[in-house]
PDB file of N, CA and C in Angstrom:
ATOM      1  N   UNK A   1      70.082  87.797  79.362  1.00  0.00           N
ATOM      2  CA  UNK A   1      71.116  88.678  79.874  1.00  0.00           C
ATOM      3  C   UNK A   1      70.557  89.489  81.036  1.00  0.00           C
ATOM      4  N   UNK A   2      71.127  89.497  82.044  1.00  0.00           N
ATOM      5  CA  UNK A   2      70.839  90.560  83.225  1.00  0.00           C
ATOM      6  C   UNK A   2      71.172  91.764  83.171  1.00  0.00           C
ATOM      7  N   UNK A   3      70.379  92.218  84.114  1.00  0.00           N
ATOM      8  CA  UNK A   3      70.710  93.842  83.930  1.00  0.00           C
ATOM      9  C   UNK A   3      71.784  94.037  84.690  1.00  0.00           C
ATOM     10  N   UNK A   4      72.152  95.323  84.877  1.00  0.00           N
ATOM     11  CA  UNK A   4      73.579  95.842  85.418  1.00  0.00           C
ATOM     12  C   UNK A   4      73.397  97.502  86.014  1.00  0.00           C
ATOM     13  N   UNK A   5      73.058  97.933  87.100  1.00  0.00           N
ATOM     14  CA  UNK A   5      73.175  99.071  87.409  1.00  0.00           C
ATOM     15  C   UNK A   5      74.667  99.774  86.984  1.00  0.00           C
ATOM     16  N   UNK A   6      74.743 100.924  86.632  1.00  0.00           N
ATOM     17  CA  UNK A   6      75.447 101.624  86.229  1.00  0.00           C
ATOM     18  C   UNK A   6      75.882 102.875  87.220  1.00  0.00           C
ATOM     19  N   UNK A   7      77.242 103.330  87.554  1.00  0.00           N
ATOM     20  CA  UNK A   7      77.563 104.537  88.605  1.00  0.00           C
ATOM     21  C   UNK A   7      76.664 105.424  87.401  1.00  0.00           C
ATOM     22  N   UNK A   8      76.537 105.297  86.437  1.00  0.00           N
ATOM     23  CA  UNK A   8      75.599 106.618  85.384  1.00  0.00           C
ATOM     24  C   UNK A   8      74.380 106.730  86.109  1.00  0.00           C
ATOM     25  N   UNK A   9      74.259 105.677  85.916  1.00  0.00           N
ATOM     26  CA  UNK A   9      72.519 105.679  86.126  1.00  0.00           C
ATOM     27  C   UNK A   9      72.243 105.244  87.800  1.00  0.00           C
ATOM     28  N   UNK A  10      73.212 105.265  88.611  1.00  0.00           N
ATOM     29  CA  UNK A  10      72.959 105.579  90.065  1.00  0.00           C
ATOM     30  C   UNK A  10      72.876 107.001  90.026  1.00  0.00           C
ATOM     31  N   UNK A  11      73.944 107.946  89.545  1.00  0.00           N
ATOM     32  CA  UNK A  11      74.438 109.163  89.589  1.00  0.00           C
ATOM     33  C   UNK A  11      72.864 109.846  89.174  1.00  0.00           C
ATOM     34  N   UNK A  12      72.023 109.514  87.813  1.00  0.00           N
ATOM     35  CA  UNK A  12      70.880 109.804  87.444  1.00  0.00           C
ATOM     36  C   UNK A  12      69.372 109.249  88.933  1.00  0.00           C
ATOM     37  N   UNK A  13      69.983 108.073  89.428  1.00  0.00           N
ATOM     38  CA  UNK A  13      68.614 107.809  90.913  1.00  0.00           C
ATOM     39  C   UNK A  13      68.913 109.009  92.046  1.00  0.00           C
ATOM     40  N   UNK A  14      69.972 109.138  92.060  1.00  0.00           N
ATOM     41  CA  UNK A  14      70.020 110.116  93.312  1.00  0.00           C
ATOM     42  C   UNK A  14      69.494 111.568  92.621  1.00  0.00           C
ATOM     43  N   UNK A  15      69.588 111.740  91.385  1.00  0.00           N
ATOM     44  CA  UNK A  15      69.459 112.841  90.935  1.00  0.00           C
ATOM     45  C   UNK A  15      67.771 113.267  91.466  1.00  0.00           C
ATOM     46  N   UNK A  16      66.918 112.121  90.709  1.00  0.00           N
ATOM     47  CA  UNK A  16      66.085 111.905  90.602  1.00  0.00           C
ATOM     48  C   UNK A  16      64.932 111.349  92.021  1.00  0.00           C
ATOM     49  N   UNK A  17      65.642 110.632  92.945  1.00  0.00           N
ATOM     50  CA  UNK A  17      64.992 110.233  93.883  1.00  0.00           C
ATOM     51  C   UNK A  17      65.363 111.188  95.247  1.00  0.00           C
ATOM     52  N   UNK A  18      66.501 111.989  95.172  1.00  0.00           N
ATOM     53  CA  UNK A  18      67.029 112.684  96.468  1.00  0.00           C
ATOM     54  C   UNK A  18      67.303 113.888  95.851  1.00  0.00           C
ATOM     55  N   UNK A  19      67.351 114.511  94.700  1.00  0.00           N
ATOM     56  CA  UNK A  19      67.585 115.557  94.661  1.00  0.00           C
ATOM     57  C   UNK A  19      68.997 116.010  94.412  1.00  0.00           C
ATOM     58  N   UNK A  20      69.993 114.781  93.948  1.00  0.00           N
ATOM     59  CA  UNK A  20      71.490 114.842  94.646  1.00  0.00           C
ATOM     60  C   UNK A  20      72.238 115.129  93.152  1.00  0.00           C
ATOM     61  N   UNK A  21      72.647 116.180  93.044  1.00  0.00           N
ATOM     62  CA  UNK A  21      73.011 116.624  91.659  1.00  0.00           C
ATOM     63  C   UNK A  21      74.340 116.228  91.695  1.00  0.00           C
ATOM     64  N   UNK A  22      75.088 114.994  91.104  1.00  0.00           N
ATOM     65  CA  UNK A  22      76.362 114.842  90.668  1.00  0.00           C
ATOM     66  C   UNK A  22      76.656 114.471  89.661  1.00  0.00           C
ATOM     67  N   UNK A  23      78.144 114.726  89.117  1.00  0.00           N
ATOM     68  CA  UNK A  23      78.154 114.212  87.194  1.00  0.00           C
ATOM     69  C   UNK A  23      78.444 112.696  87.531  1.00  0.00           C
ATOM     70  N   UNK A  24      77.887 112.509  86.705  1.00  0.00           N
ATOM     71  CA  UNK A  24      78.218 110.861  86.571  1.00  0.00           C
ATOM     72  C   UNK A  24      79.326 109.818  86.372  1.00  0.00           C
ATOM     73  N   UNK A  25      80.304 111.183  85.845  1.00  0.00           N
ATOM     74  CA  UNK A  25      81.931 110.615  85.772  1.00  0.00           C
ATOM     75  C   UNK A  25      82.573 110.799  86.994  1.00  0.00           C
ATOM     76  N   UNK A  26      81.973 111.680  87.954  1.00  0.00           N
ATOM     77  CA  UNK A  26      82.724 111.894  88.799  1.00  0.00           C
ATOM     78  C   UNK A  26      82.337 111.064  90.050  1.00  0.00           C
ATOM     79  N   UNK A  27      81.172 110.391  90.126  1.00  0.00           N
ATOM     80  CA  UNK A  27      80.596 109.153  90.817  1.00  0.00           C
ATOM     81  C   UNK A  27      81.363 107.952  90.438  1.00  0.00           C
ATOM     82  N   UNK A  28      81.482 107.601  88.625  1.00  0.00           N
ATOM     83  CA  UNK A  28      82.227 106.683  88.681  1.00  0.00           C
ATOM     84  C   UNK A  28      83.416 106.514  89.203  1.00  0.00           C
ATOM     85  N   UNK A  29      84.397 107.197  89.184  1.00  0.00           N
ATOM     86  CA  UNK A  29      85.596 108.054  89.856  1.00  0.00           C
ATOM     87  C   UNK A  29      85.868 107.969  91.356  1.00  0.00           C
ATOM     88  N   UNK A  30      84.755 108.174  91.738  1.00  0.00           N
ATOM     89  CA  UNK A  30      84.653 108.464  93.671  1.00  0.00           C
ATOM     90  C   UNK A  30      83.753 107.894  93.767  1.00  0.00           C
ATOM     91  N   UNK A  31      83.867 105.793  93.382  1.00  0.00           N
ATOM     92  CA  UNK A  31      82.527 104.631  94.240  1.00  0.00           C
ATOM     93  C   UNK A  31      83.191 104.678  95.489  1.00  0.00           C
ATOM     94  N   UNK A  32      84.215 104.975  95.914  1.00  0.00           N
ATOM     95  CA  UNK A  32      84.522 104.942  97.536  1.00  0.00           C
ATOM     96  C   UNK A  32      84.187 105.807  98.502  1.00  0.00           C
ATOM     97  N   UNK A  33      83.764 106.890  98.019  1.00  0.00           N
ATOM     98  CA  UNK A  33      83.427 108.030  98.760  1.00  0.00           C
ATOM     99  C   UNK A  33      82.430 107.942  99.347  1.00  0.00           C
ATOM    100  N   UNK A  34      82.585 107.740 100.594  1.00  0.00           N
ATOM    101  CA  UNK A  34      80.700 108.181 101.522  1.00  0.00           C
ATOM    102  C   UNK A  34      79.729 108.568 100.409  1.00  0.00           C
ATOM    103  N   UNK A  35      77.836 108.078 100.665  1.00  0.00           N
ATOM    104  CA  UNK A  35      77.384 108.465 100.295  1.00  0.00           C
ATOM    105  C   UNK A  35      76.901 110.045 100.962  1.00  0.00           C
ATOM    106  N   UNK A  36      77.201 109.620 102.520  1.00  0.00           N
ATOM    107  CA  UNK A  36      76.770 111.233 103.175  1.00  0.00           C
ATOM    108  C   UNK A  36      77.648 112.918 102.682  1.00  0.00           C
ATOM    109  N   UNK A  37      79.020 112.111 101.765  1.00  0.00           N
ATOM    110  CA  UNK A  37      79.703 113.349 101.656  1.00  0.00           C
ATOM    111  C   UNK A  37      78.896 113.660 100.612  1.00  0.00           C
ATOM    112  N   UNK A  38      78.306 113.222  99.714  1.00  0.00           N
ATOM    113  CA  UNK A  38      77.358 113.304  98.641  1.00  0.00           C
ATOM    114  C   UNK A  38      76.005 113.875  98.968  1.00  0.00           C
ATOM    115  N   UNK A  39      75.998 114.225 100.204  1.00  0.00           N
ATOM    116  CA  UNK A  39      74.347 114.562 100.873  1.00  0.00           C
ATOM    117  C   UNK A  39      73.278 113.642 100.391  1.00  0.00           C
ATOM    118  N   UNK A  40      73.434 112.179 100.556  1.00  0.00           N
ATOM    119  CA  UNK A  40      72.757 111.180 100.337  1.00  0.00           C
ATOM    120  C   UNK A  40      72.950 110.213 101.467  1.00  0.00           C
ATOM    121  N   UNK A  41      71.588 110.438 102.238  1.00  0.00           N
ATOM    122  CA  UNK A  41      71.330 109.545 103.457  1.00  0.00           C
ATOM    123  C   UNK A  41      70.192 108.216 102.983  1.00  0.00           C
ATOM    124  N   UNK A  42      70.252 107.729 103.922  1.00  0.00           N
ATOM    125  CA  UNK A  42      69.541 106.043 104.221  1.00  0.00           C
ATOM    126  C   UNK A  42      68.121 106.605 103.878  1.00  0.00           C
ATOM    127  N   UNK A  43      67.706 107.489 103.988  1.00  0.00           N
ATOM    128  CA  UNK A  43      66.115 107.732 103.241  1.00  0.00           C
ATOM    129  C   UNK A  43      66.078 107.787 101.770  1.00  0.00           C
ATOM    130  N   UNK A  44      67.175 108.899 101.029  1.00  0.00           N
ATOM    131  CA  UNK A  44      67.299 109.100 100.031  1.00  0.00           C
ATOM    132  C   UNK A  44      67.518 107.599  99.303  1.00  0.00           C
ATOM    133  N   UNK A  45      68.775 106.826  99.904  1.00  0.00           N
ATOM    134  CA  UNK A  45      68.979 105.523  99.331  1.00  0.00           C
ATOM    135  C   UNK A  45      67.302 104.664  98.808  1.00  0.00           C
ATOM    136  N   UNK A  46      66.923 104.534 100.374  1.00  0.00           N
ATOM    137  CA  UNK A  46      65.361 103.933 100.716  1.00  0.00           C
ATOM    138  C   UNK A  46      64.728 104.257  99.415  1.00  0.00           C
ATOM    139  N   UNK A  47      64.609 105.673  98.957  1.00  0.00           N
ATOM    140  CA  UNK A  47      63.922 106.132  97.636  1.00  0.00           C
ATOM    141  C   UNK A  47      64.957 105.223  96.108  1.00  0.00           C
ATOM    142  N   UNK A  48      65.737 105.543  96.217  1.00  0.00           N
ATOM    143  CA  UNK A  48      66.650 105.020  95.074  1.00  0.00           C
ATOM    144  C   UNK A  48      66.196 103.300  95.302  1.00  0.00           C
ATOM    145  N   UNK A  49      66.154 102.300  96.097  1.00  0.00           N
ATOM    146  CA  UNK A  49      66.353 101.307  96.556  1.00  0.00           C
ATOM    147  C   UNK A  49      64.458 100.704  96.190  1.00  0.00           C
ATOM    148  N   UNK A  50      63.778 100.982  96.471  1.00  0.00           N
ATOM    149  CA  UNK A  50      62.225 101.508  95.807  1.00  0.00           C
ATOM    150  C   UNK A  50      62.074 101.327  94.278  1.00  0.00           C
ATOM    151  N   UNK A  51      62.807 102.392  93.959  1.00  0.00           N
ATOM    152  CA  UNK A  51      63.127 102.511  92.712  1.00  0.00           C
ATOM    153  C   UNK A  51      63.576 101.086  91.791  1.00  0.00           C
ATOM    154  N   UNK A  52      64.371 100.958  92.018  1.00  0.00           N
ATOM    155  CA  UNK A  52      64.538  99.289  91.742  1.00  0.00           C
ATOM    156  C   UNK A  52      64.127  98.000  91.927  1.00  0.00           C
ATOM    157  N   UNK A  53      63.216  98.219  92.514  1.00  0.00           N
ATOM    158  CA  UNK A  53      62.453  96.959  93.585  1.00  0.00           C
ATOM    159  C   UNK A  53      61.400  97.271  92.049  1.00  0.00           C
ATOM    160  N   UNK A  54      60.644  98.815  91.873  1.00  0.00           N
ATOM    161  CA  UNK A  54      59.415  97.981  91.638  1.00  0.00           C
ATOM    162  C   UNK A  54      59.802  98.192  89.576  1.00  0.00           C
ATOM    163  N   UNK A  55      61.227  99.175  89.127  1.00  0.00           N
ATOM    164  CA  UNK A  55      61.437  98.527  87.921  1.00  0.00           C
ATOM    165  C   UNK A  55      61.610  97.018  87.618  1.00  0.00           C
ATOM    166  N   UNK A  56      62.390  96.520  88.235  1.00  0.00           N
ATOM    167  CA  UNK A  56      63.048  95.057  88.023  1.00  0.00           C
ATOM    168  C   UNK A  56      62.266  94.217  88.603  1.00  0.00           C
ATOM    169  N   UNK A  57      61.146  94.426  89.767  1.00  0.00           N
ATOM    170  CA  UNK A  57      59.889  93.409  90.221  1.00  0.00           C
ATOM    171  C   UNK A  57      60.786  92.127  91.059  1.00  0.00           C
ATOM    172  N   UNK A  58      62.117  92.562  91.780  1.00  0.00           N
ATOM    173  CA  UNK A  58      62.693  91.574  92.754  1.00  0.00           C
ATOM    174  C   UNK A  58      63.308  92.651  93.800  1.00  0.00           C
ATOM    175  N   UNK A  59      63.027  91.766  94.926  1.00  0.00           N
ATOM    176  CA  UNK A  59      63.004  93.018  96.488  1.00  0.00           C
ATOM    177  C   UNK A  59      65.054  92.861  96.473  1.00  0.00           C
ATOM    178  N   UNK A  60      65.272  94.087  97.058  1.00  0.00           N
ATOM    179  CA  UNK A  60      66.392  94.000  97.467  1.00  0.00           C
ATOM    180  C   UNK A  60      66.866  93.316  99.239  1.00  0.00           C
ATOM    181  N   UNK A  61      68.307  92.932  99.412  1.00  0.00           N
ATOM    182  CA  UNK A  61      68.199  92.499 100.302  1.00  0.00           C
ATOM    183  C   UNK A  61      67.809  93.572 101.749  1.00  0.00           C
ATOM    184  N   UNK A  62      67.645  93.291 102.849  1.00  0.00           N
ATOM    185  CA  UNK A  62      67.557  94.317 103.886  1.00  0.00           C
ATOM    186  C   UNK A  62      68.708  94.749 103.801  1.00  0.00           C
ATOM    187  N   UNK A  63      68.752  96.118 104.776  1.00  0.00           N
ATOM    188  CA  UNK A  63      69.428  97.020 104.514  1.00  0.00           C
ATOM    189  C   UNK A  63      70.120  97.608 103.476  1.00  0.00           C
ATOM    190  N   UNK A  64      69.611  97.470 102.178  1.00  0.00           N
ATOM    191  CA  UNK A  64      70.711  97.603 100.924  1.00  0.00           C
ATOM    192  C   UNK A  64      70.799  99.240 101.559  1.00  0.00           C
ATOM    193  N   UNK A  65      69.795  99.300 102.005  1.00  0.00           N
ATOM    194  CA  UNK A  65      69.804 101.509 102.179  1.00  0.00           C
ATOM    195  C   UNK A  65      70.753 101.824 103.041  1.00  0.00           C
ATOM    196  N   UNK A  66      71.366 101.115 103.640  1.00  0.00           N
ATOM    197  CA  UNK A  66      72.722 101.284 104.824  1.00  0.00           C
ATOM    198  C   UNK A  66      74.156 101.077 104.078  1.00  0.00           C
ATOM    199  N   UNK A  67      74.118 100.434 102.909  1.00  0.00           N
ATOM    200  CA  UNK A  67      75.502 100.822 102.116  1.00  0.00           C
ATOM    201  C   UNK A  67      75.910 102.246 102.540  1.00  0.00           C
ATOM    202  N   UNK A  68      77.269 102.369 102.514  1.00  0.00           N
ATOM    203  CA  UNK A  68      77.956 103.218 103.124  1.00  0.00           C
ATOM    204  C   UNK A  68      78.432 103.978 101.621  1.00  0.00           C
ATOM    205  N   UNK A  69      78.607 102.858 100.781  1.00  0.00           N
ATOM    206  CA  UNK A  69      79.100 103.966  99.506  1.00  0.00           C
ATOM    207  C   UNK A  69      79.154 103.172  98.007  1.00  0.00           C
ATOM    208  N   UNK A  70      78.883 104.024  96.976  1.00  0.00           N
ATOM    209  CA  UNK A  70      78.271 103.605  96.071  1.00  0.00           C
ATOM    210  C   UNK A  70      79.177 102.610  95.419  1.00  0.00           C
ATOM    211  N   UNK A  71      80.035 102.061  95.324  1.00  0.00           N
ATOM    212  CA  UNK A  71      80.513 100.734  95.451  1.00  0.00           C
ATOM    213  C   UNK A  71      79.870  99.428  95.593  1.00  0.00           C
ATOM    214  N   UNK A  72      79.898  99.658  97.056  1.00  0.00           N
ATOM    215  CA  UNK A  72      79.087  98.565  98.128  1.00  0.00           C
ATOM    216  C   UNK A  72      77.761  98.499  97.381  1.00  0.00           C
ATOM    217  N   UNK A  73      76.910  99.437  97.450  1.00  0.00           N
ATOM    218  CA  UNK A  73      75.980  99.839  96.719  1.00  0.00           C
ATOM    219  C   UNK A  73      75.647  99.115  95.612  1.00  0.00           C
ATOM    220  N   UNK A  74      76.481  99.425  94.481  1.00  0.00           N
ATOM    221  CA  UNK A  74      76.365  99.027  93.120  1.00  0.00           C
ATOM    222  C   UNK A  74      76.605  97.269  93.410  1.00  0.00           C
ATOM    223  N   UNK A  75      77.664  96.855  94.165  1.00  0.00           N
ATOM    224  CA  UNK A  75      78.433  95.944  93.852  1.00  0.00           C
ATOM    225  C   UNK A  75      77.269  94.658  94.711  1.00  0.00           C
ATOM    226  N   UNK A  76      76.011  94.919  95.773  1.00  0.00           N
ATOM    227  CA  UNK A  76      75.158  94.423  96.197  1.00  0.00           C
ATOM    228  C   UNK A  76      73.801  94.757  95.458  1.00  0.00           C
ATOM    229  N   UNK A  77      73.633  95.732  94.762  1.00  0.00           N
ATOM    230  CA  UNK A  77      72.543  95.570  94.042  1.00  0.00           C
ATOM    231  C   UNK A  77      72.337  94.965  92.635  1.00  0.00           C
ATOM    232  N   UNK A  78      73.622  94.753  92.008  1.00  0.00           N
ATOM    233  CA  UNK A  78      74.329  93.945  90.545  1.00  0.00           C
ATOM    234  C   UNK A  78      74.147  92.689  91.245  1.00  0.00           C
ATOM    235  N   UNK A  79      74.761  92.098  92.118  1.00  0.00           N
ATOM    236  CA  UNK A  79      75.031  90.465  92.830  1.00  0.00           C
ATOM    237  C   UNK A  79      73.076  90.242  92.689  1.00  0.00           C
ATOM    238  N   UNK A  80      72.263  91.003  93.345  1.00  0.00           N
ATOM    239  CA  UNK A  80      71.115  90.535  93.394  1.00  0.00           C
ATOM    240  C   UNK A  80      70.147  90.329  92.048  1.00  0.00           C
ATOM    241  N   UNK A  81      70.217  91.442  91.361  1.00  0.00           N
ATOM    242  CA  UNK A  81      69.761  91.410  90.118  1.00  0.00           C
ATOM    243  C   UNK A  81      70.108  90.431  89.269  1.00  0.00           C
ATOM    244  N   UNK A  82      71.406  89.585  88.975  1.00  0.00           N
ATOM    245  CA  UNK A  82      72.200  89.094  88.900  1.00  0.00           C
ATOM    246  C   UNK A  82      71.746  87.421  89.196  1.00  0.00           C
ATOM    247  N   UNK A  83      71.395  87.105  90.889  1.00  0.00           N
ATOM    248  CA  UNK A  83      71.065  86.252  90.690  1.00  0.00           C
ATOM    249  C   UNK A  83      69.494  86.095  90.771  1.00  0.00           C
ATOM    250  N   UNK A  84      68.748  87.094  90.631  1.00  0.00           N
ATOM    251  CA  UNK A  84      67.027  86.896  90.247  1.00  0.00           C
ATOM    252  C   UNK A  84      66.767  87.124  88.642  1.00  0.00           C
ATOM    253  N   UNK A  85      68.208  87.424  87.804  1.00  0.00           N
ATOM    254  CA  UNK A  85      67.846  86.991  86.827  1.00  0.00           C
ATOM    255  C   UNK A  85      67.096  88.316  85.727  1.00  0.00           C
ATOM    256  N   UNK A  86      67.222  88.916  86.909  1.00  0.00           N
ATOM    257  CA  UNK A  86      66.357  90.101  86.315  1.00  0.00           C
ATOM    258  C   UNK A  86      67.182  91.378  85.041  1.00  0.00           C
TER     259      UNK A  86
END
């Protein structure tokens, strides 16, 4: 079975990798929303994006850190995990 990133447990990487305090229901709620309205830029991502590379031990594609919003986000980092199996 593969893993599955979660808006929870994105809501918990930004917490954790950027500093970005949001509830987790309200991320699931608003995956369309800019990540910048969230005060989460392409570095912060870069950290979150890190983060997953070296739990799961498979690189993400380039630019995953340029997703625009946690959607896109979730919905390209699930597809990859997904097909490495991880």
């Amino acid at each position: 079975m593969s893993y599955v990133l979660t808006p929870e447990e994105l809501a918990a990487l930004m917490r954790q990798n950027a500093g970005i305090a949001i509830e987790p229901g309200d991320l699931a709620k608003n995956l369309d929303t800019p990540f910048e309205q969230y005060g989460l830029d392409s570095l912060g991502l870069l950290g979150i994006v890190a983060t997953l590379e070296n739990r799961h031990g498979s690189a993400m594609p380039a630019d995953t850190e340029k997703c625009p919003t946690p959607r896109e986000f979730l919905d390209l980092v699930n597809n990859t995990l997904t097909k490495s199996g991880a």
